[in-house]
Protein backbone atom coordinates (compact mmCIF):
# COMPACT_ATOMS: atom_id res chain seq x y z
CA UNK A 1 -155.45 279.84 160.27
CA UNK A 2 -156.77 282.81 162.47
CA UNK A 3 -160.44 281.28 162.06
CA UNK A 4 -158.80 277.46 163.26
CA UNK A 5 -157.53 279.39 166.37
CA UNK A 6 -160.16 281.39 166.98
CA UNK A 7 -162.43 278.85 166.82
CA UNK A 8 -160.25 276.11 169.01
CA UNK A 9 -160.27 279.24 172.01
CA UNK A 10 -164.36 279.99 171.19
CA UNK A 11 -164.75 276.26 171.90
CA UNK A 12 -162.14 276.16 174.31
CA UNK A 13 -164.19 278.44 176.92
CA UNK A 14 -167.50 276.77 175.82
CA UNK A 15 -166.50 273.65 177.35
CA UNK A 16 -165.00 275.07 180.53
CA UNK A 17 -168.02 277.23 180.98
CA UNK A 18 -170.12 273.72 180.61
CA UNK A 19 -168.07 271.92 182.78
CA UNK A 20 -167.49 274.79 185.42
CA UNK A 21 -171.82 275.01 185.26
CA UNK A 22 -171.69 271.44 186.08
CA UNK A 23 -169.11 271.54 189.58
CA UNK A 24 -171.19 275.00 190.53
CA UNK A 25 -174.49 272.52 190.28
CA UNK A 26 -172.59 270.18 191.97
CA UNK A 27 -171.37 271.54 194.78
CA UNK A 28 -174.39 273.59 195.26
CA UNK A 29 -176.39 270.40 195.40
CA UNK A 30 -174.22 268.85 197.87
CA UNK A 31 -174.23 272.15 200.19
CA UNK A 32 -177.92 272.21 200.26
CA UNK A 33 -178.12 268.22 201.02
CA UNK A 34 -175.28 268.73 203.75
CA UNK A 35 -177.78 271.87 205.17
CA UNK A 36 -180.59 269.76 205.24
CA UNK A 37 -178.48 266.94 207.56
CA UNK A 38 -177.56 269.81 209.80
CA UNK A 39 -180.92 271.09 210.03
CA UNK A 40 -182.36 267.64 210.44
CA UNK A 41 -179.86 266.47 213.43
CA UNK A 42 -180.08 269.75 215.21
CA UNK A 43 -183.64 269.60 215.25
CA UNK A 44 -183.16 265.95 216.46
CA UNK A 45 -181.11 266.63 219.40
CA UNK A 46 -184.03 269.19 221.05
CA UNK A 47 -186.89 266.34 220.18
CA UNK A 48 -188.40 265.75 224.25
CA UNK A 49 -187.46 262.34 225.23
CA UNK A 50 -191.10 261.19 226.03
CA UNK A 51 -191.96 262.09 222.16
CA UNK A 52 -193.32 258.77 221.08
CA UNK A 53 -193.11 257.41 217.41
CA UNK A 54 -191.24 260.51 216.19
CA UNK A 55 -191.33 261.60 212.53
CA UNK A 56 -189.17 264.46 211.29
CA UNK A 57 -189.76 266.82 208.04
CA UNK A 58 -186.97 269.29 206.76
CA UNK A 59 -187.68 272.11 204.28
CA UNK A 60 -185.03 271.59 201.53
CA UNK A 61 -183.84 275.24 201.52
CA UNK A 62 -185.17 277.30 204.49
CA UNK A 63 -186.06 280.81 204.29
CA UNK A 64 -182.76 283.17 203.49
CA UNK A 65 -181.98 282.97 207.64
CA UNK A 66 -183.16 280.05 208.82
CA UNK A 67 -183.67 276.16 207.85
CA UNK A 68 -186.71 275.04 208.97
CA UNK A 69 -188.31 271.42 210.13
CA UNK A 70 -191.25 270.35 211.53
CA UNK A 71 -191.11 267.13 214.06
CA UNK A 72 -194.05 265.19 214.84
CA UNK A 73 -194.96 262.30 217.30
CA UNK A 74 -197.30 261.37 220.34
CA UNK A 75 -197.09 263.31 223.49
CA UNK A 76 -199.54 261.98 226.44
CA UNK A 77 -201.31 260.26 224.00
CA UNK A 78 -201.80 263.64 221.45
CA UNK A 79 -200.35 263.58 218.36
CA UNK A 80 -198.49 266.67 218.50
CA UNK A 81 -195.83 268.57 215.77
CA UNK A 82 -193.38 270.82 216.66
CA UNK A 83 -191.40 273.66 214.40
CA UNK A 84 -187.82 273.98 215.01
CA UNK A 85 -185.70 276.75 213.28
CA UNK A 86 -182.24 276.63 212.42
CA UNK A 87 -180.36 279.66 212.36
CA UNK A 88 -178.03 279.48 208.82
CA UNK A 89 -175.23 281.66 210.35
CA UNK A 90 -175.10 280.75 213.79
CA UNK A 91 -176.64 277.26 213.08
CA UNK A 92 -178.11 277.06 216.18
CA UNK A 93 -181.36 275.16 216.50
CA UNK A 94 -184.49 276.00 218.53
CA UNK A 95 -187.60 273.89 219.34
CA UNK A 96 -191.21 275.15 219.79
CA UNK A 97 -193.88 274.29 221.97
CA UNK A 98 -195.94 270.91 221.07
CA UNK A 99 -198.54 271.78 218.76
CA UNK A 100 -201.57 270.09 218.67
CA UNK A 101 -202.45 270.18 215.07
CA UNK A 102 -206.42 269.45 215.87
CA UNK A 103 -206.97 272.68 218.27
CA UNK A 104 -205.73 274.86 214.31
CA UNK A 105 -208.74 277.10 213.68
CA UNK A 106 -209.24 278.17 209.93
CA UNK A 107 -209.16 282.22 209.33
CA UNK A 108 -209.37 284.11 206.63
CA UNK A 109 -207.10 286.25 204.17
């Protein structure tokens, strides 16, 4: 009888622990989807108005402060990308400078 009982709690908290596992993957899923919205309509709002055939990329996590996007579109005629950071605790959004991608020079480690 102790062995029945036992055995009913062992798989008793076995299944909660599964099923527990599953809402924390969940919800953690969800949070990091719902970040990536934030970062992507805060980085949205600071897009120039004459940007031309904009295109927007969001990092899925960030670095541990900040989410981080890269925006991209034609500026007087150059195809230009810009970074914008999102601050995780403040979640505050700034924009960078246009970018033009073809003036990058290589370097070296």
């Amino acid at each position: 009888m102790k062995k029945a009982i036992v055995f009913a709690v062992a798989l008793f908290m076995i299944s909660v622990g599964l099923f527990s596992g599953r809402i924390v993957k969940a919800s953690s899923s969800d949070a990091w989807e719902e970040f990536g919205i934030n970062v992507k309509k805060a980085c949205i709002k600071l897009a120039p108005p004459e940007l031309k055939k904009p295109s927007i990329a969001v990092d899925e996590y960030g670095s541990e402060s900040y989410g981080i996007a890269v925006l991209q579109g034609v500026r007087d005629g150059v195809f230009v990308s810009y970074v914008c950071v999102y601050d995780k605790k403040s979640e505050k959004a700034e924009l960078s400078g246009a970018i033009d991608l073809k003036k990058a020079k290589k370097f070296k480690k």
